[in-house]
Protein backbone atom coordinates (compact mmCIF):
# COMPACT_ATOMS: atom_id res chain seq x y z
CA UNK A 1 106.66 13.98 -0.81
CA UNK A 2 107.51 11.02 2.23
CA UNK A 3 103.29 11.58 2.54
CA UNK A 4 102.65 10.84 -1.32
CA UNK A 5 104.86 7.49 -0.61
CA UNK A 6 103.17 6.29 2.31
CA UNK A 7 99.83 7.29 1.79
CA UNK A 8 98.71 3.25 0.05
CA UNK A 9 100.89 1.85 2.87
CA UNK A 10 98.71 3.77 5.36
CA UNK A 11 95.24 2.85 3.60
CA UNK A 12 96.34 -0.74 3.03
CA UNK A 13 96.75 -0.92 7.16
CA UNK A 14 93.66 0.91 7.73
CA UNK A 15 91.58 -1.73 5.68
CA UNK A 16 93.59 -4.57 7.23
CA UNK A 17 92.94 -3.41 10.31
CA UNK A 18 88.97 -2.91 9.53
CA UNK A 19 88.74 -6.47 8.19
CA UNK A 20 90.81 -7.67 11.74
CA UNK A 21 87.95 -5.77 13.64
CA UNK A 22 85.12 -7.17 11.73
CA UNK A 23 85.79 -10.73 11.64
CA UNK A 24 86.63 -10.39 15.48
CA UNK A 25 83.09 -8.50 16.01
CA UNK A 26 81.41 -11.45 13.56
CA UNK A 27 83.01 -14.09 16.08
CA UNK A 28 81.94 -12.57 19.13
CA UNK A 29 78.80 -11.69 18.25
CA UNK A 30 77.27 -14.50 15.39
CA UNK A 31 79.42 -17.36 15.97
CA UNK A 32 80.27 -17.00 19.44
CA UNK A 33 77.28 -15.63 21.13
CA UNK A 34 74.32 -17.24 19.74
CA UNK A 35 72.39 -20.65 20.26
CA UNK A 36 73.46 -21.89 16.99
CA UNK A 37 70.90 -24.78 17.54
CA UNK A 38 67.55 -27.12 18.93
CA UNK A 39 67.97 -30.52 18.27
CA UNK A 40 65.08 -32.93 19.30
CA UNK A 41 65.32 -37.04 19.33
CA UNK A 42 61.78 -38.29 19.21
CA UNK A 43 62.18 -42.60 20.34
CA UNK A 44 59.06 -44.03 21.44
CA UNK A 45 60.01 -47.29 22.86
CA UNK A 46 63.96 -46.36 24.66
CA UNK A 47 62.72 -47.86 27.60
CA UNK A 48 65.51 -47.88 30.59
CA UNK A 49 65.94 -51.64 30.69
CA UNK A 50 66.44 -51.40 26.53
CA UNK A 51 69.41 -49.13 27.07
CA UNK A 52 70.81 -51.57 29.40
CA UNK A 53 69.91 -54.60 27.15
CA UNK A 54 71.83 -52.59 24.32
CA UNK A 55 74.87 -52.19 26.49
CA UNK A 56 75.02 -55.62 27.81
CA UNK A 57 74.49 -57.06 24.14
CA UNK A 58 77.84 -55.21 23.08
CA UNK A 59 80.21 -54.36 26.34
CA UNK A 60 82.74 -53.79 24.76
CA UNK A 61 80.88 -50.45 23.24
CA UNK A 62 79.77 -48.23 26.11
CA UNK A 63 76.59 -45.66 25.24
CA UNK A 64 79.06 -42.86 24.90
CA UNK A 65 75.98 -40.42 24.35
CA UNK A 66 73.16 -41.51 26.00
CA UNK A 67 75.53 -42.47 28.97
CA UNK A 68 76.57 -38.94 29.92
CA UNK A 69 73.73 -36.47 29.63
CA UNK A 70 74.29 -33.27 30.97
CA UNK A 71 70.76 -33.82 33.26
CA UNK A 72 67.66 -35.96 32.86
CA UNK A 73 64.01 -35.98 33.65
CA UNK A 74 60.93 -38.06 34.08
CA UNK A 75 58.00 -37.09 31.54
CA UNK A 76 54.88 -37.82 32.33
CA UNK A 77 52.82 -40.48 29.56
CA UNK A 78 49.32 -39.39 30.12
CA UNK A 79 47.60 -37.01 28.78
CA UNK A 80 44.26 -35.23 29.88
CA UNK A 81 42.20 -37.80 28.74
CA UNK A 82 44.34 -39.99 30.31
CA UNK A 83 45.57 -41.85 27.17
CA UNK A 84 49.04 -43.64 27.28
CA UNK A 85 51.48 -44.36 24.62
CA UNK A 86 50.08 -42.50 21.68
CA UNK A 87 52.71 -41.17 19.35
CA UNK A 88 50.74 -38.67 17.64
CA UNK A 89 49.22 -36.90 20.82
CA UNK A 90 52.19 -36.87 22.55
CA UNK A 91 54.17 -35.61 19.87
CA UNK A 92 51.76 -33.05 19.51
CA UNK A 93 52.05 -32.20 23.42
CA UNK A 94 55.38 -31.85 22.62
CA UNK A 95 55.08 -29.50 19.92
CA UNK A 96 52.82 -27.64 20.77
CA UNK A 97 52.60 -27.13 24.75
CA UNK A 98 49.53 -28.00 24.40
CA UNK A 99 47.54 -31.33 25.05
CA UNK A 100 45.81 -33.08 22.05
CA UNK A 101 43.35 -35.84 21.58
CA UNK A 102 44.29 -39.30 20.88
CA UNK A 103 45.35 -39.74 16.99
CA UNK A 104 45.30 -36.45 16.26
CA UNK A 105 47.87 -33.94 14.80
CA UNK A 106 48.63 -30.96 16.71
CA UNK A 107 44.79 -29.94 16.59
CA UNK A 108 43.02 -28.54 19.93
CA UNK A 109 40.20 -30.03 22.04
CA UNK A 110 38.02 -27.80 20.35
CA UNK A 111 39.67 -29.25 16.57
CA UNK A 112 41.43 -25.72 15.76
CA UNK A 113 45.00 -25.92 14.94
CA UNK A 114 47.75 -24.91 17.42
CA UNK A 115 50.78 -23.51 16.65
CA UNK A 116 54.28 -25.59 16.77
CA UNK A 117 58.01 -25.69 17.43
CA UNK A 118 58.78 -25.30 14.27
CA UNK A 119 56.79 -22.76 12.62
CA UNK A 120 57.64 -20.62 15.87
CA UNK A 121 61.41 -21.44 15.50
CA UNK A 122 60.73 -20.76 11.18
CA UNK A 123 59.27 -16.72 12.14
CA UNK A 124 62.48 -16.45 14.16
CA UNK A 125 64.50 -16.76 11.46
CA UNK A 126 66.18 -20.23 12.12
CA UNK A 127 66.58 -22.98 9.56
CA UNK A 128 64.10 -26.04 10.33
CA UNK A 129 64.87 -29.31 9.36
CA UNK A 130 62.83 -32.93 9.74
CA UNK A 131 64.62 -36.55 10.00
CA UNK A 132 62.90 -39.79 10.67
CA UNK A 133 63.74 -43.75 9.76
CA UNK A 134 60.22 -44.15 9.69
CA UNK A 135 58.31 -42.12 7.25
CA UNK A 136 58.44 -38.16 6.80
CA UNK A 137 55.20 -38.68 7.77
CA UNK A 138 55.16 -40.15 11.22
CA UNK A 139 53.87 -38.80 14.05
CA UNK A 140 57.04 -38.13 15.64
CA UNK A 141 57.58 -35.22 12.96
CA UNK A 142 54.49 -34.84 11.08
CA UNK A 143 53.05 -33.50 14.63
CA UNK A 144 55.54 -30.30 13.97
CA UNK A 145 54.25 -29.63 10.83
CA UNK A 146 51.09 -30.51 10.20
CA UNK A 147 47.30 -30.43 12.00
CA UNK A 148 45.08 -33.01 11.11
CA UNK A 149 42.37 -35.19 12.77
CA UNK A 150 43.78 -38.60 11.54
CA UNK A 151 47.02 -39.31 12.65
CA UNK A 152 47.07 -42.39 9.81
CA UNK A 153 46.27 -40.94 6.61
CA UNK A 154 49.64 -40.17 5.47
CA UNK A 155 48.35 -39.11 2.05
CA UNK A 156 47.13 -35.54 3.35
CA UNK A 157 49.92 -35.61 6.10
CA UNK A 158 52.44 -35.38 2.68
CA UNK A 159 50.13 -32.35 1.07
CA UNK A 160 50.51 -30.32 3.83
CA UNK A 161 54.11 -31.40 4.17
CA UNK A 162 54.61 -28.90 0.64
CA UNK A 163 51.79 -26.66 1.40
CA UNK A 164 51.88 -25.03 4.94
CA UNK A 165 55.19 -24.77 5.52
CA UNK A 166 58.74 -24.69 3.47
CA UNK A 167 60.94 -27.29 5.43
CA UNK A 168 64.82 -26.26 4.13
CA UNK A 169 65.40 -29.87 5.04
CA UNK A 170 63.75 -33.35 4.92
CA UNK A 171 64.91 -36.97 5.47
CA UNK A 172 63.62 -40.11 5.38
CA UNK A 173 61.55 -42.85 4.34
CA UNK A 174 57.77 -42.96 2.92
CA UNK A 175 58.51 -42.42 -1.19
CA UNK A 176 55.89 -44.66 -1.43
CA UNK A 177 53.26 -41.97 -0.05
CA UNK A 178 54.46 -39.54 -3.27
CA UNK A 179 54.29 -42.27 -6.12
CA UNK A 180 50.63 -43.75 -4.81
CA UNK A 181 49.49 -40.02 -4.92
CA UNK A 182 51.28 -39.58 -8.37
CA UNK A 183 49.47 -43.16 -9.64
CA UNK A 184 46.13 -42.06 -8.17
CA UNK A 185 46.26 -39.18 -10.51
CA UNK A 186 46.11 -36.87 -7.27
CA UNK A 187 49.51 -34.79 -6.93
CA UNK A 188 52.59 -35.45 -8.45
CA UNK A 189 54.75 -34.34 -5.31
CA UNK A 190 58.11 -35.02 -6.50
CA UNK A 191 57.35 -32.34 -9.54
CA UNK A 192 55.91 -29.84 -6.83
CA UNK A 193 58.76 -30.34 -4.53
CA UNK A 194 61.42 -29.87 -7.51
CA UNK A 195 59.31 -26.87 -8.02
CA UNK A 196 59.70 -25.51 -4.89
CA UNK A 197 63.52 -25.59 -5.12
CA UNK A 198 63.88 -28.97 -3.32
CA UNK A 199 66.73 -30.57 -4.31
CA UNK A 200 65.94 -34.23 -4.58
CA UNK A 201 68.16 -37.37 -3.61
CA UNK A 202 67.33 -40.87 -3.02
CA UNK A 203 70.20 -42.77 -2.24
CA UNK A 204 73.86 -42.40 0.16
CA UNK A 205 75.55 -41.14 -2.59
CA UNK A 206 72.90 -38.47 -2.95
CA UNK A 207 73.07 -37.82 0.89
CA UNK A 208 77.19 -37.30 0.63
CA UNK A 209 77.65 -35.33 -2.14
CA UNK A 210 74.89 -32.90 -2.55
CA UNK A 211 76.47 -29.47 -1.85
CA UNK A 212 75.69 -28.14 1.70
CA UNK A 213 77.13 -24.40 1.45
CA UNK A 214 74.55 -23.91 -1.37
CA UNK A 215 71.62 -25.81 -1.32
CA UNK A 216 68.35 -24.11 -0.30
CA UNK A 217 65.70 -26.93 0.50
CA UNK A 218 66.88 -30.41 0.39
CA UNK A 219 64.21 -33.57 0.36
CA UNK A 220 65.82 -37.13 0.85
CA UNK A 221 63.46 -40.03 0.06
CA UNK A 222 65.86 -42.83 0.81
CA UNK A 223 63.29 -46.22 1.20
CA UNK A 224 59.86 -46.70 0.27
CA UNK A 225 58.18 -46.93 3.64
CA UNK A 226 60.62 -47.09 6.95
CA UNK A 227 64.06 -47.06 6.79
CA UNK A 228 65.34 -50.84 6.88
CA UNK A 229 65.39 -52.17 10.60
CA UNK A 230 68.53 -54.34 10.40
CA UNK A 231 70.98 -51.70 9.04
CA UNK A 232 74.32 -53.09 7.50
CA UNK A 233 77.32 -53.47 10.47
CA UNK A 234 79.82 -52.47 7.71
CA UNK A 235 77.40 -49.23 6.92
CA UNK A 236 78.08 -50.04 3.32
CA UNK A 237 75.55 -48.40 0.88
CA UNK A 238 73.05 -47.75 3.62
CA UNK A 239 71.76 -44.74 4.98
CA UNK A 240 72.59 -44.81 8.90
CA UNK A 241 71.01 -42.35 11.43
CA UNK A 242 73.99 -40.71 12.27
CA UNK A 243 74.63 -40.35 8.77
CA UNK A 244 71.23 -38.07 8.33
CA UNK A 245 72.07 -36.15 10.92
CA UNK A 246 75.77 -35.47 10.30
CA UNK A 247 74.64 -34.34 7.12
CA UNK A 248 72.00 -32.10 8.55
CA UNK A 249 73.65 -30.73 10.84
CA UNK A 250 76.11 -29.61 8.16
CA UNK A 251 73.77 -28.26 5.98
CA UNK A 252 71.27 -25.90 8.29
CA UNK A 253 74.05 -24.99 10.61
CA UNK A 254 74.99 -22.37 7.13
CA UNK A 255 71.97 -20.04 8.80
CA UNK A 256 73.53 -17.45 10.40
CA UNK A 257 70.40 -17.37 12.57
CA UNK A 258 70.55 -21.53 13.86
CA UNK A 259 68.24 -23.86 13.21
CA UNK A 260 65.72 -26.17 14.61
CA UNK A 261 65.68 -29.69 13.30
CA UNK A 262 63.50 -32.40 14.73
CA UNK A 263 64.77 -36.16 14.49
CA UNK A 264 61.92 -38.92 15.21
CA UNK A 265 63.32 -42.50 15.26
CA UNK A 266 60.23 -44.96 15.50
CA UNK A 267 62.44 -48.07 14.80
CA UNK A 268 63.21 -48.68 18.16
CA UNK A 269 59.34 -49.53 19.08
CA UNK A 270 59.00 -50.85 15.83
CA UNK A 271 61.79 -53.56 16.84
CA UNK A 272 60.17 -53.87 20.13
CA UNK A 273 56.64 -54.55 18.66
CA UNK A 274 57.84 -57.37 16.68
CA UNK A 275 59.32 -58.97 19.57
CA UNK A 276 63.28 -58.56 17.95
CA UNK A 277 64.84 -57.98 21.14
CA UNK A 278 68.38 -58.26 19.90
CA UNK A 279 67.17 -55.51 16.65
CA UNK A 280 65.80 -53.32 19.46
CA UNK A 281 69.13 -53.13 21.13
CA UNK A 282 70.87 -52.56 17.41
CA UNK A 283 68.32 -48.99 17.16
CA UNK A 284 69.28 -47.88 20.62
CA UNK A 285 72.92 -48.06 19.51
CA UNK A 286 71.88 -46.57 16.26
CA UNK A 287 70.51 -43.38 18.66
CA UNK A 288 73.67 -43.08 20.65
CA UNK A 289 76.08 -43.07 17.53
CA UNK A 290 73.34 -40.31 16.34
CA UNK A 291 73.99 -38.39 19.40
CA UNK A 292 77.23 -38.49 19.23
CA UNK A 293 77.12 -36.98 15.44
CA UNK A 294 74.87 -34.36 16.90
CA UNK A 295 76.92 -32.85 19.72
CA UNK A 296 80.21 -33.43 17.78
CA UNK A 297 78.93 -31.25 14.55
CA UNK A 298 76.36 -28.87 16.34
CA UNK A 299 79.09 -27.69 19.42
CA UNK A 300 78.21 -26.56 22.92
CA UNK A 301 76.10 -24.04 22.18
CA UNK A 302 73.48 -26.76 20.66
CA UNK A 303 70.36 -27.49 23.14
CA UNK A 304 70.03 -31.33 22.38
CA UNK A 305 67.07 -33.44 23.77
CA UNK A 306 66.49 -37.04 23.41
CA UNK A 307 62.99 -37.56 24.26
CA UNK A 308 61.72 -41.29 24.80
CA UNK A 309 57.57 -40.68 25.64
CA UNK A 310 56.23 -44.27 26.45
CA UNK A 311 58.22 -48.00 26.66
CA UNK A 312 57.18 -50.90 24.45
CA UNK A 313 56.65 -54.27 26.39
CA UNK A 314 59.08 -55.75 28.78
CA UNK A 315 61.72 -58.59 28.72
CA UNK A 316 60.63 -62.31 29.28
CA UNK A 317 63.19 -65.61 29.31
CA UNK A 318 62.42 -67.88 26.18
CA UNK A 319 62.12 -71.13 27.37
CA UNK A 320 63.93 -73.51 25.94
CA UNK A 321 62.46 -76.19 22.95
CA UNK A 322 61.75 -79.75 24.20
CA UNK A 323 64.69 -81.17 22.08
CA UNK A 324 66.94 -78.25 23.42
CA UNK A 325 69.92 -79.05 25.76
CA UNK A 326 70.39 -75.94 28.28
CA UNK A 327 73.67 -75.21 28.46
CA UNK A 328 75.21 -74.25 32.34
CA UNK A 329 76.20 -71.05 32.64
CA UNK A 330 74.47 -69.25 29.06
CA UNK A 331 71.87 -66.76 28.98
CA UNK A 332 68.65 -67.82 27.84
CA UNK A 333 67.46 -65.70 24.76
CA UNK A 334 65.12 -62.29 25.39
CA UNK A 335 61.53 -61.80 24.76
CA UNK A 336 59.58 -58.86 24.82
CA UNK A 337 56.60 -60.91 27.28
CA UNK A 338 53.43 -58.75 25.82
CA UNK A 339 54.92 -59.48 21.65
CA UNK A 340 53.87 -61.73 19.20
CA UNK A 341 53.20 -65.55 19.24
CA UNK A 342 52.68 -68.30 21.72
CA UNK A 343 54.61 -67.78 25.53
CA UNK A 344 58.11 -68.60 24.59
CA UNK A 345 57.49 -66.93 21.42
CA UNK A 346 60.19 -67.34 19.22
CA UNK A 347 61.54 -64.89 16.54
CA UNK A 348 60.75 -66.74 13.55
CA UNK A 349 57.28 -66.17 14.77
CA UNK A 350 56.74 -62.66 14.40
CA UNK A 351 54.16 -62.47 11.79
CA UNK A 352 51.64 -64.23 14.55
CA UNK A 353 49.79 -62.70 17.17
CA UNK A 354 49.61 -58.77 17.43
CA UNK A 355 52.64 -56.51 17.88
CA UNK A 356 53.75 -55.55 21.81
CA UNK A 357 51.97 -52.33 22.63
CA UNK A 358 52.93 -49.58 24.30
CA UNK A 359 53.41 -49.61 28.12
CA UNK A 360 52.13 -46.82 30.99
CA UNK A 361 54.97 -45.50 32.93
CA UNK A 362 57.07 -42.90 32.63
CA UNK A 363 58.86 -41.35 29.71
CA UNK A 364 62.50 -39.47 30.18
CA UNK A 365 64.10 -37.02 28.55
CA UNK A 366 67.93 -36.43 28.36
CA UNK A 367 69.09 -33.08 27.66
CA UNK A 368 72.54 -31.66 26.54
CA UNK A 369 74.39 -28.16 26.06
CA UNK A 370 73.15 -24.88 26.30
CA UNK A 371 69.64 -24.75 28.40
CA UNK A 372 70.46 -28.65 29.83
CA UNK A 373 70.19 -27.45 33.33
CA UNK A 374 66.50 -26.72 33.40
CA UNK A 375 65.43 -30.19 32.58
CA UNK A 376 65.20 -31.96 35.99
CA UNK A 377 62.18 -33.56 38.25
CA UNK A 378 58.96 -34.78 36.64
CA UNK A 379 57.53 -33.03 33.59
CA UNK A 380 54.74 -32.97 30.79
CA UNK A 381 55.21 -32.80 27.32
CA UNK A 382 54.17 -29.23 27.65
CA UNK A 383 56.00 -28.17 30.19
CA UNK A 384 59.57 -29.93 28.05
């Protein structure tokens, strides 16, 4: 009789007491255990004295990220051929492990296609993701997903974008790619994206409120070509770095498996090229707030690498105009001395002369979290 009364007392504690050991055993060995993620920065143009230009431009915000890496490393520029500053073959060297030709897309010497990061990280079972302020097409990611000879046509670089691989997540710039296609009568890639269970969103409203816990593949045009250069101070109504990766993070970090997710910000060099010193300086601090968003929302056991393969130009004084008092005791205005315009170019020049070009030296390579403590010394792409 006392065994007929207790007998759902006892069954309720013995499927309490399963639950207790499950969710312990799903902590310990799927939350806890695991290298939940691989996050990449791709910045051509984060040369040294640009970090320090960024921090002496606003002192009173210190490069909380970029500051404190957990180690650091040279990276070697050239390549075999002995190319420097190419975006597309380093980023491929990157990818790959494997040295490309100049211009080309993570294609062999011998023009067969070698396999990447991300498809590798993809057949393990991780969630891959691709962010850029440039275009989706850029070297800086396209080199992870695509293999092409032509590092510029960003026509084909989109095609392949939907047909060899399914991205769960894409951000970025370059709409302007999918509605010349559409107008060409080619593809209609918006359609074939929708199609392939994309969820489409254009704007920062789109980027907040699209729901993370159940979306499958997620593809954020936000800006016809780049992403604009001179972002708003006040972040209102546009789409910030750190916001595209907070969001990302969010979303791919559902995978029980982790994720890989590849972030190329070309705006830096882009800044640099056109001789906008103080807009250069702006990006940098664009990339450490986007740091910062990545190690707060991916957690220590995140591997996070910010990557800067080549420098863009150098720093110059502006002299000062004819009619121009100097004024004891002020900083003349930066140049970059290889950028646009006459010596002593000024910024309202920029449309003159031919962009700054990239620089031979070496890259570096900043590393956080789990795996941190093998980057050190002088490396290739390969070898990173």
């Amino acid at each position: 009789m006392n065994m007929k009364r207790w007998r759902p007392q006892l069954i309720a504690l013995a499927i309490l007491l399963a639950f207790v050991g499950f969710s312990a055993s799903y902590v310990r060995y799927f939350v806890r255990a695991r290298t939940h993620s691989v996050i990449i920065f791709f910045v051509p143009g984060a040369s040294p004295e640009l970090l320090s230009l960024a921090q002496a431009r606003d002192p009173n915000r210190q490069l909380s990220a970029l500051g404190n890496a957990d180690s650091m490393a040279f990276v070697e520029t050239q390549a075999t051929d002995r190319l420097t500053g190419d975006a597309a073959a380093l980023a491929s060297f990157l990818a790959t492990g494997e040295p490309t030709p100049s211009g080309r897309l993570s294609l062999r010497y011998d023009g067969k296609p070698a396999d990447t990061l991300l498809y590798q990280a993809q057949r393990s079972g991780r969630a891959v993701g691709i962010i850029s302020t440039g275009s989706i097409t850029s070297p800086g990611v396209a080199a992870f997903y695509a293999h092409q000879p032509d590092a510029s046509v960003s026509a084909t670089i989109a095609n392949q974008l939907l047909d060899s691989t399914r991205i769960d997540l894409i951000f970025g710039g370059g709409r302007e790619i999918f509605t010349s296609e559409k107008k060409a009568g080619h593809r209609d890639l918006e359609q074939e994206a929708q199609k392939l269970d994309y969820t489409m969103i254009f704007d920062r409203s789109g980027l907040e409120t699209f729901p993370a816990w159940n979306t499958r593949r997620v593809l954020g045009l936000f800006s016809s070509t780049d992403l604009p250069l001179a972002a708003a101070e006040d972040g209102s109504g546009t789409i910030r770095l750190a916001d595209m990766v907070r969001r990302a993070v969010e979303t791919l970090a559902y995978n029980l498996l982790g994720y890989f997710l590849v972030i190329d910000h070309p705006l830096v060099g882009t800044a640099a090229g056109q001789n906008r010193a103080d807009l250069a300086a702006r990006q940098i601090q664009e990339l450490d707030r986007a740091v910062d968003t990545a190690r707060k929302y991916a957690g220590k056991n995140a591997l996070i690498l910010v990557y800067c393969p080549y420098s863009v130009g150098g720093f110059q004084f502006l002299e000062a105009a004819p009619n121009e008092k100097k004024i004891s005791g002020r900083l003349s205005p930066l140049s970059w001395h290889n950028g646009p315009g006459r010596k002593g170019s000024d910024p309202t020049a920029i449309s003159t002369g031919k962009p700054a070009a990239p620089s031979a030296g070496w890259g570096w390579v900043a590393a956080y979290g789990k795996g941190a403590e093998k980057v050190h010394g002088i490396l290739n792409p390969g070898e990173l």
